[in-house]
C-alpha atoms as a PDB file:
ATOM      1  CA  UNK A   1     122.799 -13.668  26.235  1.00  0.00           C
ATOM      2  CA  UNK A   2     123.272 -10.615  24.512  1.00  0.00           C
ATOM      3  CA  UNK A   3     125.032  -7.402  25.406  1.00  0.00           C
ATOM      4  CA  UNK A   4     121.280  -5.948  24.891  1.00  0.00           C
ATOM      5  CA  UNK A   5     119.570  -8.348  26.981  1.00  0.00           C
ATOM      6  CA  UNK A   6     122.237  -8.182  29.752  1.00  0.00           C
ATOM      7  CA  UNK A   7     121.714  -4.132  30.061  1.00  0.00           C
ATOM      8  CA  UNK A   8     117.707  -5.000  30.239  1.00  0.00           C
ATOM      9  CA  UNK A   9     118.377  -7.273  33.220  1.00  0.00           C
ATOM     10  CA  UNK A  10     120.556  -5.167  34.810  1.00  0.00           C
ATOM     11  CA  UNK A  11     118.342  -2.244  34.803  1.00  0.00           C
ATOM     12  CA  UNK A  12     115.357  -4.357  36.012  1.00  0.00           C
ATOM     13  CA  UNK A  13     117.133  -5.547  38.622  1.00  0.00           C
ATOM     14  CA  UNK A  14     118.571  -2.164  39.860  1.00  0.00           C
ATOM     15  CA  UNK A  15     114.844  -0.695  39.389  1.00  0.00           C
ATOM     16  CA  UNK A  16     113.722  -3.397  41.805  1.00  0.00           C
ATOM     17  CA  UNK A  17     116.072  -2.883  44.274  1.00  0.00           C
ATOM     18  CA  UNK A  18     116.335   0.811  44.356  1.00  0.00           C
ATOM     19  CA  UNK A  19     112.754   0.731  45.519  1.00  0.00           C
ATOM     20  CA  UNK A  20     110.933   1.981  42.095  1.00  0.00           C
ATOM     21  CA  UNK A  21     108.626  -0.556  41.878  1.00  0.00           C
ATOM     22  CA  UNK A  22     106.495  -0.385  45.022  1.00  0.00           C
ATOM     23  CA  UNK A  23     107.647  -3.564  47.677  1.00  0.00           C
ATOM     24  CA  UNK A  24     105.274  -5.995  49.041  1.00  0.00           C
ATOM     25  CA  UNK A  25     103.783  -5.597  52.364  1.00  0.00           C
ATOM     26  CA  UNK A  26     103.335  -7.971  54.981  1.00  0.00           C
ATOM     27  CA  UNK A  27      99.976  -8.338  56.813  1.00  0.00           C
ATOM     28  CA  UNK A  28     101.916  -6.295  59.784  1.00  0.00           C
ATOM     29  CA  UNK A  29     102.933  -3.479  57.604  1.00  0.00           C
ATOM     30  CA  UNK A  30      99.859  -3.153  55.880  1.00  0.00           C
ATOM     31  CA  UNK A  31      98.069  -2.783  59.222  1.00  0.00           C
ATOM     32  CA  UNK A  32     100.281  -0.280  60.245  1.00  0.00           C
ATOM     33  CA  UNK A  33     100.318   1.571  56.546  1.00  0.00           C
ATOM     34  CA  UNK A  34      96.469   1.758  57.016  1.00  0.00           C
ATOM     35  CA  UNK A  35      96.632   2.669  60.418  1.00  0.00           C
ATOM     36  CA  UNK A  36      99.417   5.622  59.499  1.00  0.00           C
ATOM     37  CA  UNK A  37      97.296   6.584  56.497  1.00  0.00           C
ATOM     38  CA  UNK A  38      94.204   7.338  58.778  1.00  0.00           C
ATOM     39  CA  UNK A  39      95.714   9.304  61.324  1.00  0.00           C
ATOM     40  CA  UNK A  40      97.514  11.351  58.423  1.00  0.00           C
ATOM     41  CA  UNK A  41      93.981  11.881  56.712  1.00  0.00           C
ATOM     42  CA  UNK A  42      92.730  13.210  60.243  1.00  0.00           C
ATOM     43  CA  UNK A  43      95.790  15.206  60.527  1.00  0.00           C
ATOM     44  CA  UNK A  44      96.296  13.361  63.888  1.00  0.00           C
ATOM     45  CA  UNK A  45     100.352  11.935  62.237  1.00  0.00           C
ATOM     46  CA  UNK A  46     102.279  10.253  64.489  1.00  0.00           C
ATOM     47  CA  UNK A  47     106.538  10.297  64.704  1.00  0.00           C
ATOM     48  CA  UNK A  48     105.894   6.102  64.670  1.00  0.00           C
ATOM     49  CA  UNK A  49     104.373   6.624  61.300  1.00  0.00           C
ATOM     50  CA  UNK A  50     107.418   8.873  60.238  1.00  0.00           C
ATOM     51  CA  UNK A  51     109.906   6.661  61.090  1.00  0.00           C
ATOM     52  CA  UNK A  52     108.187   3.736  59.746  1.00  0.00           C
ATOM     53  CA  UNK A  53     106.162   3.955  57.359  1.00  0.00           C
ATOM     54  CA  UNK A  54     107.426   4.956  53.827  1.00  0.00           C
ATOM     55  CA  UNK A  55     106.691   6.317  50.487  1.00  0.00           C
ATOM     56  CA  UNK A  56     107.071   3.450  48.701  1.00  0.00           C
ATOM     57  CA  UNK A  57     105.075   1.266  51.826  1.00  0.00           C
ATOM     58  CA  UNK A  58     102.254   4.092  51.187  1.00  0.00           C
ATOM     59  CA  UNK A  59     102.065   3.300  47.310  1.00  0.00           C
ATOM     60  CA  UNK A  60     102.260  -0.339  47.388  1.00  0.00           C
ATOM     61  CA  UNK A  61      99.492  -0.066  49.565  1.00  0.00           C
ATOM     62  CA  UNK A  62      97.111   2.374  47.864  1.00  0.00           C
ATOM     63  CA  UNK A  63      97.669   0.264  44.347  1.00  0.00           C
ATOM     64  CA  UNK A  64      96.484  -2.506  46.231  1.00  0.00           C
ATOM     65  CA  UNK A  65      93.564  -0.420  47.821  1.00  0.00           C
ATOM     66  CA  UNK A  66      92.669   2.011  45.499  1.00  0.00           C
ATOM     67  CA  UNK A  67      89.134   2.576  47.196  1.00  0.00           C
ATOM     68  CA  UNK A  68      90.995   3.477  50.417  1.00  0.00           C
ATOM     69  CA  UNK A  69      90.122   7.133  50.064  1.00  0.00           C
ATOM     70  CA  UNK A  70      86.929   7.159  48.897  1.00  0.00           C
ATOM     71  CA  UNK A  71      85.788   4.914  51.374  1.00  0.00           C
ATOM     72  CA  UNK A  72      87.418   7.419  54.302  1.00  0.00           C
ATOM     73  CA  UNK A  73      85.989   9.595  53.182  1.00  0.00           C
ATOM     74  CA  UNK A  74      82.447   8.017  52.877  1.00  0.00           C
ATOM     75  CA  UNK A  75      83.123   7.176  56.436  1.00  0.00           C
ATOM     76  CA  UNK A  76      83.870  10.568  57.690  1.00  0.00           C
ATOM     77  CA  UNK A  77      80.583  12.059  55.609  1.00  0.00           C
ATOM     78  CA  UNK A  78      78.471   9.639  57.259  1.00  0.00           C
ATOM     79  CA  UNK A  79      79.968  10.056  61.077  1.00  0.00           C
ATOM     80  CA  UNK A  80      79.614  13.823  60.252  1.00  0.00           C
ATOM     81  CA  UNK A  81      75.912  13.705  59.283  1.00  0.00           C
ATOM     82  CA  UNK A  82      75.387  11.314  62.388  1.00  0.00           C
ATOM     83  CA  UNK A  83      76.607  13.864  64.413  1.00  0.00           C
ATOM     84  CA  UNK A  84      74.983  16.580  62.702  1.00  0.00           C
ATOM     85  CA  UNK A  85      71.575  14.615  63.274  1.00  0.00           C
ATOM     86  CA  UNK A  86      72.243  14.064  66.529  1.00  0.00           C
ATOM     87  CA  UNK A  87      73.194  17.741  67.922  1.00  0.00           C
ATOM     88  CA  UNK A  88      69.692  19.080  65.821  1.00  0.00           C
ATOM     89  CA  UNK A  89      67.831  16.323  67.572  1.00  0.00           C
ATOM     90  CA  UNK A  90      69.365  17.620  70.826  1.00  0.00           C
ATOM     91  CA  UNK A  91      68.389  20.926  70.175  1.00  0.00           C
ATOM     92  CA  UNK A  92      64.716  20.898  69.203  1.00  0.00           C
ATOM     93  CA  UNK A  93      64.593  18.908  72.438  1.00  0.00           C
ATOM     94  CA  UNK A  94      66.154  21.408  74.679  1.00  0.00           C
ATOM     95  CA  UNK A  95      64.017  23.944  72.634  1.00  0.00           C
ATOM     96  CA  UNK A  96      60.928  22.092  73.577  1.00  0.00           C
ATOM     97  CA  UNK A  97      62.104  22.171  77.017  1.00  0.00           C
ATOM     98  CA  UNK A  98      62.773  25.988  76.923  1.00  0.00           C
ATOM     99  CA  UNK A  99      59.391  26.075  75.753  1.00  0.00           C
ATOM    100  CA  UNK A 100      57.794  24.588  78.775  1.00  0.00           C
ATOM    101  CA  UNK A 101      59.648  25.873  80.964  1.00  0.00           C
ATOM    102  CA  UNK A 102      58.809  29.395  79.681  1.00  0.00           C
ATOM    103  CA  UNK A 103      55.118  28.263  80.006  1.00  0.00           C
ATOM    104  CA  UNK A 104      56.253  28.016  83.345  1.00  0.00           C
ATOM    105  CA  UNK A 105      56.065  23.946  83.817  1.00  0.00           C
ATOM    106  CA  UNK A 106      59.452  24.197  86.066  1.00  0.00           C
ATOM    107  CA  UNK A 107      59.422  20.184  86.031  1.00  0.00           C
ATOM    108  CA  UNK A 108      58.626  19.559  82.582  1.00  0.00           C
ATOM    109  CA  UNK A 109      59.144  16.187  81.340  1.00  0.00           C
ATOM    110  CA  UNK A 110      60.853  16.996  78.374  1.00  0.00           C
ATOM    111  CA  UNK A 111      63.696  18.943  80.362  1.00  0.00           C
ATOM    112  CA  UNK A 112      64.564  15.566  82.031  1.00  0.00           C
ATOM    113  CA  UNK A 113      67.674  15.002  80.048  1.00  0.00           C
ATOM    114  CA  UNK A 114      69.460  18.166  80.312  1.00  0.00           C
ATOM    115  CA  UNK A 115      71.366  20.098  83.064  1.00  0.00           C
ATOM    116  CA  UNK A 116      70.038  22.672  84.766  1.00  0.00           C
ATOM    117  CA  UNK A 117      73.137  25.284  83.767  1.00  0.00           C
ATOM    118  CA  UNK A 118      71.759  24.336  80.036  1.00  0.00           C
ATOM    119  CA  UNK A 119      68.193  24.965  80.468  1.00  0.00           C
ATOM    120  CA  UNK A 120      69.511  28.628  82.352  1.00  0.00           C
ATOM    121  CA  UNK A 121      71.730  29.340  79.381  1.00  0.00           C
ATOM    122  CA  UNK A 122      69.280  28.545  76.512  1.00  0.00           C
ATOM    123  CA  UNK A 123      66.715  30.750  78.608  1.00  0.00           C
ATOM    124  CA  UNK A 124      69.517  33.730  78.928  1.00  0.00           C
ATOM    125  CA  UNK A 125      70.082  33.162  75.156  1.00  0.00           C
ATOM    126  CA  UNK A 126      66.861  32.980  74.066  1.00  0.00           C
ATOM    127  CA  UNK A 127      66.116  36.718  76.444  1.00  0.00           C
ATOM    128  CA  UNK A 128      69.230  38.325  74.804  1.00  0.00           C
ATOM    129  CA  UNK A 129      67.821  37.436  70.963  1.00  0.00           C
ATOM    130  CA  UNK A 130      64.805  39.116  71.775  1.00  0.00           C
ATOM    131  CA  UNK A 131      66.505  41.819  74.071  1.00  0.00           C
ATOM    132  CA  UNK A 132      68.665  42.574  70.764  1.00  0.00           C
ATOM    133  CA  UNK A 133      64.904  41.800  68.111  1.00  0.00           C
ATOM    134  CA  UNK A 134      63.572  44.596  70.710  1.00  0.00           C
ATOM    135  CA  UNK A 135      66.250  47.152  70.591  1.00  0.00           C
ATOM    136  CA  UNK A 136      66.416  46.912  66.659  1.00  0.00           C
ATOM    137  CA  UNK A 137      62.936  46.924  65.532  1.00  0.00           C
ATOM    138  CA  UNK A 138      62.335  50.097  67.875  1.00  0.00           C
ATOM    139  CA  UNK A 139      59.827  48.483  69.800  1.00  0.00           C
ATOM    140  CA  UNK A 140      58.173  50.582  73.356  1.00  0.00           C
ATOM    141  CA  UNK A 141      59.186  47.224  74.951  1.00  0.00           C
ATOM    142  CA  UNK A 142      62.873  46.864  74.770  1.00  0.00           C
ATOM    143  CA  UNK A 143      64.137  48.032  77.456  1.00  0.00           C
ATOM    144  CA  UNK A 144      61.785  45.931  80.157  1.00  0.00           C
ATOM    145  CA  UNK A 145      62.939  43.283  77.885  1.00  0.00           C
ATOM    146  CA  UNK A 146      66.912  43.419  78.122  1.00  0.00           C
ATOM    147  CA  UNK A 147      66.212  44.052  81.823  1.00  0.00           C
ATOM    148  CA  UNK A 148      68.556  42.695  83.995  1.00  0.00           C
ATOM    149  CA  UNK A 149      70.922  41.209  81.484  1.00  0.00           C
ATOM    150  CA  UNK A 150      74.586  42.671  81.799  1.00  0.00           C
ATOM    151  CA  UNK A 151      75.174  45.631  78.611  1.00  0.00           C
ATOM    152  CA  UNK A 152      78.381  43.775  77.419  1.00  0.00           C
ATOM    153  CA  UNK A 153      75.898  41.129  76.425  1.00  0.00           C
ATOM    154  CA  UNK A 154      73.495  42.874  74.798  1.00  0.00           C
ATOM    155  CA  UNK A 155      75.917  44.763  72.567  1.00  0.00           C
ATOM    156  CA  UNK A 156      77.251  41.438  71.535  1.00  0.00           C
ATOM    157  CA  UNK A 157      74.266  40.051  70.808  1.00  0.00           C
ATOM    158  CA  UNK A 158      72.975  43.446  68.847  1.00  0.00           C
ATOM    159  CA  UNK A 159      75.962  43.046  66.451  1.00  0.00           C
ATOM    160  CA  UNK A 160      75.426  39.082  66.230  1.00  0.00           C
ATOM    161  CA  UNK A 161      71.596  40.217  65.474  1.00  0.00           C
ATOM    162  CA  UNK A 162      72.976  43.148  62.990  1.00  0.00           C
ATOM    163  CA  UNK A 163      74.728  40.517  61.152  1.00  0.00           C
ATOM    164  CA  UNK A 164      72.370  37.615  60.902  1.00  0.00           C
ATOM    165  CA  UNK A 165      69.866  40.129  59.695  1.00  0.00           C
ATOM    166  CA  UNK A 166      72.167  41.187  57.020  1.00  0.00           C
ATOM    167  CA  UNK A 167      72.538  37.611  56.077  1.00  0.00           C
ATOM    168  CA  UNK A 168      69.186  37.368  55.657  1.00  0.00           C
ATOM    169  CA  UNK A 169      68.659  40.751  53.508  1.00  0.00           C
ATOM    170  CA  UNK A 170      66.538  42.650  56.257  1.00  0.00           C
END
């Protein structure tokens, strides 16, 4: 062997074991490498995974699952438009219920899945919008309108009007 050769082998060796070259996991670690790298993407870290789980563990495992990412993050896009889908769903609904109930069908069918605090609040909320529409467009109206809902309120909702009018260029 030559003095060359014996310096390569050396080196190699030393690279191995000084943890350069990413180590191989065991079906255990890799579970818990995933599992780490998961909670870290959702910001939700753990001290386990700190003490645990290392650089080196994280690499080996991302160079074996390079799609690891991607496919988080297709995951989280596609719970997030779920959800998304779901809460507009659940708001036309309620709307429709708000609807009726303003029509003044107090046992409306379509108000059968919600509470009776959210039908009051989505009432309230729908008065202060056009309390605030009222006050702002000038009309004779605006006072009978806001009637009975507390001035703290109102003011909040004129500025919250104020400013989704300006968003819209009105």
């Amino acid at each position: 062997m030559t003095r060359l050769s014996t310096h390569v082998l050396t080196f190699t060796l030393a690279t191995a074991l000084s943890g350069c070259a990413p180590p191989e996991l065991t079906a255990p670690q890799e579970d818990l490498v995933r599992r780490c790298l998961e909670m870290a993407y959702k910001e939700e870290a753990t001290e386990e995974c700190a003490q645990q789980v290392t650089r080196p563990m994280e690499r080996a495992f991302l160079e074996k699952h390079p799609e690891f990412y991607a496919q988080l993050r297709a995951e989280r896009i596609d719970f997030v438009e779920k959800r998304i889908a779901e809460d507009q769903r659940r708001r036309d609904e309620l709307n429709l219920c708000l609807d009726d109930r303003e029509a003044g069908d107090a046992s409306a069918p379509s108000c059968e899945k919600f509470m009776e605090h959210e039908i009051t609040r989505g009432l309230r909320d729908r008065r202060l919008r056009r309390c605030a529409a009222a006050r702002l467009d000038g009309q004779s109206d605006a006072q009978k309108q806001c009637e009975g809902l507390p001035p703290r309120m109102i003011e909040d909702e004129l500025q919250m009007e104020r400013a989704r009018r300006g968003d819209r260029g009105m």
